[in-house]
Protein backbone atom coordinates (compact mmCIF):
# COMPACT_ATOMS: atom_id res chain seq x y z
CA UNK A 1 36.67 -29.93 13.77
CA UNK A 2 39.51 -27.90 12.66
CA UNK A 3 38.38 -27.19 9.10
CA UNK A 4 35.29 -25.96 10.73
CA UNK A 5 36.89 -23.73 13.21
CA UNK A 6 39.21 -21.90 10.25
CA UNK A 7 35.84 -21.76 8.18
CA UNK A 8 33.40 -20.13 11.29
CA UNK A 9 36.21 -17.66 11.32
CA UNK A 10 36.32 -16.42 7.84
CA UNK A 11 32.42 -16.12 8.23
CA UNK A 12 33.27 -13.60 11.22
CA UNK A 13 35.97 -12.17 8.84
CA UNK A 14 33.79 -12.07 6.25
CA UNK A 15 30.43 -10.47 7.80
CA UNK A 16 32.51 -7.69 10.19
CA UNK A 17 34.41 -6.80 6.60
CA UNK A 18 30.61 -6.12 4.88
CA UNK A 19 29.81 -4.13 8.06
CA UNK A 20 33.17 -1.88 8.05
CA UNK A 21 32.04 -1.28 4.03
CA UNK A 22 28.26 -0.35 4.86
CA UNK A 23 29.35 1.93 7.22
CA UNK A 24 31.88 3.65 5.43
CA UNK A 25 30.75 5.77 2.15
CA UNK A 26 33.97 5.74 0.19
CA UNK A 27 34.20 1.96 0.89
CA UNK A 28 31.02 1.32 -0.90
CA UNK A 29 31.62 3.47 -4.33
CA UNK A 30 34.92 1.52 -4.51
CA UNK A 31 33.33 -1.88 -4.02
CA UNK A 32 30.93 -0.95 -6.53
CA UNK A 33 33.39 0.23 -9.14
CA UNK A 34 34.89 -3.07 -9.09
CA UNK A 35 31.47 -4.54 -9.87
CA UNK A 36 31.31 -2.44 -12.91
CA UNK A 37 28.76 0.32 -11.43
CA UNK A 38 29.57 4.11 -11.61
CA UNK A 39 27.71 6.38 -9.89
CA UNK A 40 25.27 8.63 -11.81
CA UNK A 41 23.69 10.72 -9.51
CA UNK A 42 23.62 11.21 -5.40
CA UNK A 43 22.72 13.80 -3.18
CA UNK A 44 24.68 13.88 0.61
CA UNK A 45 22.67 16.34 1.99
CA UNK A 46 26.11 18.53 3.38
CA UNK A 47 24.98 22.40 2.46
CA UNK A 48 22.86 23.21 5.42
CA UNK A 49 19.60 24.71 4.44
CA UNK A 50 16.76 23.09 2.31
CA UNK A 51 17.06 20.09 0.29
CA UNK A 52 18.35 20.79 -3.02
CA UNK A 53 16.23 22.62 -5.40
CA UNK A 54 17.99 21.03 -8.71
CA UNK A 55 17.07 17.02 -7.51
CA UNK A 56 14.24 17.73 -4.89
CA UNK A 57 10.02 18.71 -4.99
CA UNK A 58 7.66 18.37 -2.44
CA UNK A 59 4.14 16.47 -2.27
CA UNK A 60 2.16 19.17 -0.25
CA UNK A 61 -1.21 18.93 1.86
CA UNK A 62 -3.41 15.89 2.68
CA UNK A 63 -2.00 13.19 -0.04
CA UNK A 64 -3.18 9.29 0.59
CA UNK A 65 -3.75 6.74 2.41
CA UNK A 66 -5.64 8.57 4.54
CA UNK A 67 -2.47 9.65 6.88
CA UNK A 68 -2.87 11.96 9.61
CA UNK A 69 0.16 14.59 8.37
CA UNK A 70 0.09 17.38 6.40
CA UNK A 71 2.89 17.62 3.61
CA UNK A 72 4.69 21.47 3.68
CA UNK A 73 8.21 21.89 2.39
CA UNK A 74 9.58 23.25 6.14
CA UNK A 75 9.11 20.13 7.60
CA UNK A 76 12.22 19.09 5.45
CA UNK A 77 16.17 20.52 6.06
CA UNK A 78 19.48 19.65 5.65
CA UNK A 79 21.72 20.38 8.41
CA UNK A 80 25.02 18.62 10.14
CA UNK A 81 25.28 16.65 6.77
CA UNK A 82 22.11 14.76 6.78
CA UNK A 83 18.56 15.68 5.34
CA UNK A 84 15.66 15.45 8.31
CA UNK A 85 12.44 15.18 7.53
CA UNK A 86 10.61 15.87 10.57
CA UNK A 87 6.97 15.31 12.24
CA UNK A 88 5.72 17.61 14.28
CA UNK A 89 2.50 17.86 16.34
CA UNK A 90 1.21 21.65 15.54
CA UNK A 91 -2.42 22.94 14.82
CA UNK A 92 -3.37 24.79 12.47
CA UNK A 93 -6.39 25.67 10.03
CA UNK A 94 -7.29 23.14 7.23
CA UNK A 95 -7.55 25.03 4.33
CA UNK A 96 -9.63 22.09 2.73
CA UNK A 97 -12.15 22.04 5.15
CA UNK A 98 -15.30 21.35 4.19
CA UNK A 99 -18.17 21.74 6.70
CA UNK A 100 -20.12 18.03 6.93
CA UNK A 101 -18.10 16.45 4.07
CA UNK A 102 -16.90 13.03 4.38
CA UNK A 103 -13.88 13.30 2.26
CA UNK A 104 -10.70 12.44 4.82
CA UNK A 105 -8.96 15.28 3.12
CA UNK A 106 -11.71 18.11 3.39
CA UNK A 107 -13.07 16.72 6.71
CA UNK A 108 -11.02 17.86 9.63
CA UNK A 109 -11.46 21.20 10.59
CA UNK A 110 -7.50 21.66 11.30
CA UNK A 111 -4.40 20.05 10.67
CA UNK A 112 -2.80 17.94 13.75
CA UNK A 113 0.19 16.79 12.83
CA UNK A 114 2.64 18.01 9.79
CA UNK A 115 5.84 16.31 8.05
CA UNK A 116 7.40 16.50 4.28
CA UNK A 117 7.27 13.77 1.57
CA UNK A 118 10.51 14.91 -0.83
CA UNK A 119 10.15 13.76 -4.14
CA UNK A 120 12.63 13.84 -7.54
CA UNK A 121 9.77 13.84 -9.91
CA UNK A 122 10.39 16.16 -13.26
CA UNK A 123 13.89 16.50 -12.06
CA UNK A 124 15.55 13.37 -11.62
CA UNK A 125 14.52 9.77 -12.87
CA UNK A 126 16.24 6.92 -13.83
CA UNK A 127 15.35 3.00 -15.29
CA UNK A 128 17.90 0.66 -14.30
CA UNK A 129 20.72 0.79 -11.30
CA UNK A 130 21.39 0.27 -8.01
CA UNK A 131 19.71 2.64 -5.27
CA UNK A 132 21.29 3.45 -2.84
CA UNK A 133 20.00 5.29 0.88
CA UNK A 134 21.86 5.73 4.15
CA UNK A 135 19.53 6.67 7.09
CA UNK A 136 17.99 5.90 10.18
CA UNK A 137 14.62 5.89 11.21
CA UNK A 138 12.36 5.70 14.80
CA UNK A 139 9.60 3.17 15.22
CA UNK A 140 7.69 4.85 17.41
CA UNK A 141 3.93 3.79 16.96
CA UNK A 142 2.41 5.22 14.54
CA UNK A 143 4.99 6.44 12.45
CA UNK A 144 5.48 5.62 8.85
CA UNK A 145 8.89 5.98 7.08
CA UNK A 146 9.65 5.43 3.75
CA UNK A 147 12.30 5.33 0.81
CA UNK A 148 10.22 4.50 -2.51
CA UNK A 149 9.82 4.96 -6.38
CA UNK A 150 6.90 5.30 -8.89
CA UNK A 151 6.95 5.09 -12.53
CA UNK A 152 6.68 7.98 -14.63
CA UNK A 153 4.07 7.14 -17.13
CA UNK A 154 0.34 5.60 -16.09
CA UNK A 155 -1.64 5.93 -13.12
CA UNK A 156 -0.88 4.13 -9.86
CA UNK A 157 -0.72 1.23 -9.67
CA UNK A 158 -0.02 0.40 -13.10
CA UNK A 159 2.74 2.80 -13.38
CA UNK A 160 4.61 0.97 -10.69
CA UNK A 161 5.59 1.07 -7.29
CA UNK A 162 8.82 -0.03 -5.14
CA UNK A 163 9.13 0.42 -1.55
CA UNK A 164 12.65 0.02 -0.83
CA UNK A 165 12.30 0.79 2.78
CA UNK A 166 9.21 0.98 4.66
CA UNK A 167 8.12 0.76 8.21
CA UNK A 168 4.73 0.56 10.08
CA UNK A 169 3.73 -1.35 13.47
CA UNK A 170 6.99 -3.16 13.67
CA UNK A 171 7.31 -4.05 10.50
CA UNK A 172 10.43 -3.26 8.17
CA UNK A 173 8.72 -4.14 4.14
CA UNK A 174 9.84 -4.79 0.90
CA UNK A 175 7.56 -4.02 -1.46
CA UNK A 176 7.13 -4.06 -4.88
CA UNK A 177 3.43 -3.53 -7.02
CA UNK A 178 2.02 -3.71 -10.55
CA UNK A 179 -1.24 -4.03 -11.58
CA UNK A 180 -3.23 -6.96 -10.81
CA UNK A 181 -5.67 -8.41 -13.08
CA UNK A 182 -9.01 -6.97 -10.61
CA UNK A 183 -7.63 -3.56 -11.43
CA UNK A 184 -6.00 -3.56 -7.70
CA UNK A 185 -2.62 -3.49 -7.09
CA UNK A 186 -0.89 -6.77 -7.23
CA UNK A 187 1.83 -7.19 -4.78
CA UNK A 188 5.24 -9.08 -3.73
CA UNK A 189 6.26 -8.37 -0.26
CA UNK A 190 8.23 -9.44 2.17
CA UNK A 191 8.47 -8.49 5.72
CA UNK A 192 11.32 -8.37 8.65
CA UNK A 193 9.96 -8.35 12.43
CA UNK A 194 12.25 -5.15 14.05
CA UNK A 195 12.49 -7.12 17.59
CA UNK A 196 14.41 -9.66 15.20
CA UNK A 197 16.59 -7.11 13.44
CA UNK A 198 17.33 -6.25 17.44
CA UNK A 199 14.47 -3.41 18.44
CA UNK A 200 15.16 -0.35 19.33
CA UNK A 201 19.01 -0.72 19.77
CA UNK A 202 19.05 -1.62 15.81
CA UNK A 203 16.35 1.37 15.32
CA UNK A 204 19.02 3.96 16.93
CA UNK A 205 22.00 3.43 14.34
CA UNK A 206 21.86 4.31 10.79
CA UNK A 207 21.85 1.12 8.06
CA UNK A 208 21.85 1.20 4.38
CA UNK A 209 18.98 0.10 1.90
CA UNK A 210 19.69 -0.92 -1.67
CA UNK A 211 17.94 -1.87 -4.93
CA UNK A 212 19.46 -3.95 -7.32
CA UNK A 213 17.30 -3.00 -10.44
CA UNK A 214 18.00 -4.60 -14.06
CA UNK A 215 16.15 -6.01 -17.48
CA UNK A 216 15.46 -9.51 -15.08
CA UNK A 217 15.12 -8.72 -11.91
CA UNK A 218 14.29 -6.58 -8.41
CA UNK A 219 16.33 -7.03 -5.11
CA UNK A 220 15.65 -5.17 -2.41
CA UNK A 221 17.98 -5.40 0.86
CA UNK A 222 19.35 -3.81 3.83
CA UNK A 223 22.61 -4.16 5.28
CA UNK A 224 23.51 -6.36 2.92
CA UNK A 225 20.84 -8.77 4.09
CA UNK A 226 18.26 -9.71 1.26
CA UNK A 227 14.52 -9.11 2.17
CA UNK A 228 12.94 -9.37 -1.79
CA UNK A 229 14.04 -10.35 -4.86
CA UNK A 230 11.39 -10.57 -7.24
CA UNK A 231 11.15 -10.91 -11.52
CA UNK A 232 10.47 -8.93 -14.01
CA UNK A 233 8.38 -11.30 -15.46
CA UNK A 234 6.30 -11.37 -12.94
CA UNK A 235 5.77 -7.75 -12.27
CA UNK A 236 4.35 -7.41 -15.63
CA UNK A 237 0.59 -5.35 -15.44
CA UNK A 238 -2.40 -7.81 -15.61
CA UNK A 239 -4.78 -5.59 -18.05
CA UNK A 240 -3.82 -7.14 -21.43
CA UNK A 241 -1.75 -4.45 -22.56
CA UNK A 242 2.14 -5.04 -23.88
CA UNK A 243 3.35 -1.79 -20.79
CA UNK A 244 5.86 -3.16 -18.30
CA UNK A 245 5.63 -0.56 -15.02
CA UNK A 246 9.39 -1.86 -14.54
CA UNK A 247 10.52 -1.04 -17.95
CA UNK A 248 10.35 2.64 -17.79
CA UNK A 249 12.41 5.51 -15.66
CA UNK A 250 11.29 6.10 -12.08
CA UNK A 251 11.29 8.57 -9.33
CA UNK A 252 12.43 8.72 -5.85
CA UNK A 253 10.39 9.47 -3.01
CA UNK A 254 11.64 9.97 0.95
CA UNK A 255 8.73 10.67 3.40
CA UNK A 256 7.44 10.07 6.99
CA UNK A 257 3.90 9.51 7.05
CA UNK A 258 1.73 8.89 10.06
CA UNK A 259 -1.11 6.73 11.18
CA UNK A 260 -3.17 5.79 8.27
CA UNK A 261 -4.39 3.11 6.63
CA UNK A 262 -1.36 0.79 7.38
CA UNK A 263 0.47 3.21 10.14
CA UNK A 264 -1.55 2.65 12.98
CA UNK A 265 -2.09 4.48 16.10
CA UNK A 266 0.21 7.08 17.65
CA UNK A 267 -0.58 6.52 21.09
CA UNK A 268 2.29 7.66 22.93
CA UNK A 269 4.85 8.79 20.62
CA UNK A 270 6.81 11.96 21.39
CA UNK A 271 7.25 15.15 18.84
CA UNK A 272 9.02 15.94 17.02
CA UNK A 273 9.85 13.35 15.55
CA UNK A 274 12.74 12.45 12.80
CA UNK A 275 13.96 10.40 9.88
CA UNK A 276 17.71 10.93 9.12
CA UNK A 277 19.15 10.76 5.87
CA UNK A 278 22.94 10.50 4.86
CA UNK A 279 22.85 10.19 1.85
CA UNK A 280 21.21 8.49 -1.23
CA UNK A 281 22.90 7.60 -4.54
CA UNK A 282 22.04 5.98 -7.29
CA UNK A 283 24.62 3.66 -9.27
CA UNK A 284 24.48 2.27 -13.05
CA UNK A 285 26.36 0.05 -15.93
């Protein structure tokens, strides 16, 4: 009974130490130095003003999934020493329009609802690393956060996809996709129910998601607490041919999406509305 109680409290020890380092920046690049990474490239979002022109683009308009916001660079700043990307309810003209098309872009007659997807494409990429992003995000309904790659070569899905964060109808995912052998993406998710992670008391502080990404293997996690770890082996693409999605350099995407295919309805959610971003880095051998 004694052994146990000395060993219960180095578990306390133990998991309020890997809190103090989450939550403290310098803490983590020194933990990670000892582990052999160095850093290679971050942004921390501290000059007030738009996102940084030399690591940042922008997706613009109507992009997929049939989501109910319209991409535009102002929807993203920097300011107090995080990047917000914001979603906002605002009409305006839909310069797609299309009188009696069905095409979910060209359809609507205006736009309802505008955010920013931030991407690092032709700027920044990387193969290999750890991945590193600080932020916090609301789970309102119908809201659709994200912190993701692609691959730079071959069209989606076979050029790879990792969702390193995502949220939608309660959901926190861990996601990664290749190409499947019906020409549809093949995935390996795993999910975390919020209410478990503690609800909206755990969706009001900031937390820190990480990819562990080498020649064998994918790990996706936050907080420290491991959500997917999935092989390279296995994330292979299914169409006969010798390219590995996995095996190539990547780009960074940070958006918030709405509605959807997967985000579901809005109902009452209040605008406007805000992902917060500390920082993100990304670490290598």
């Amino acid at each position: 009974m004694q052994n146990k109680k000395y060993f219960y409290g180095f578990v306390v020890l133990l998991l309020l130490n890997q809190s103090c380092v989450l939550q403290n920046p310098k803490n983590l690049i020194d933990v990670y130095s000892s582990e052999g990474y160095k850093l290679v490239w971050n942004d921390e979002f501290n000059q007030d003003g738009p996102p940084n022109p030399a690591n940042w683009g922008y997706e613009k308009g109507f992009v997929r999934n049939e989501e109910l916001q319209w991409y535009q660079p102002e929807n993203a700043f920097c300011k107090d020493g995080k990047l917000i990307i914001e979603g906002r309810k605002e009409q305006k003209p839909n310069p797609l329009y299309v009188e009696g098309s069905n095409d979910w872009r060209k359809k609507p007659k205006n736009i309802t609802y505008t955010s920013a997807c931030i991407i690092t494409k032709g700027l920044q990429s990387w193969q290999y690393g750890r991945f590193e992003m600080r932020g916090k995000i609301d789970i309102s309904d119908g809201l659709w956060p994200a912190f993701w790659t692609l691959g730079l070569k071959g069209h989606w899905p076979a050029n790879g996809e990792i969702d390193i964060m995502e949220y939608y109808e309660g959901k926190l995912l861990a996601n990664i996709a290749s190409l499947g052998a019906n020409k549809k993406p093949k995935w390996f998710s795993n999910t975390k129910s919020i209410t478990e992670l503690g609800g909206k008391k755990w969706a009001a502080s900031f937390h820190v998601w990480r990819m562990d990404w080498d020649s064998e293997a994918i790990s996706l996690s936050v907080d420290g607490l491991l959500l997917n770890r999935t092989l390279l082996k296995d994330l292979k693409n299914d169409d006969g041919s010798d390219f590995h999605p996995f095996k190539q350099q990547h780009y960074l995407l940070l958006n918030l999406a709405m509605g959807g295919m997967n985000g579901g309805p809005l109902n009452d959610t209040k605008f406007p509305n805000r992902m917060e971003v500390d920082y993100v880095r990304v670490y290598q051998k």
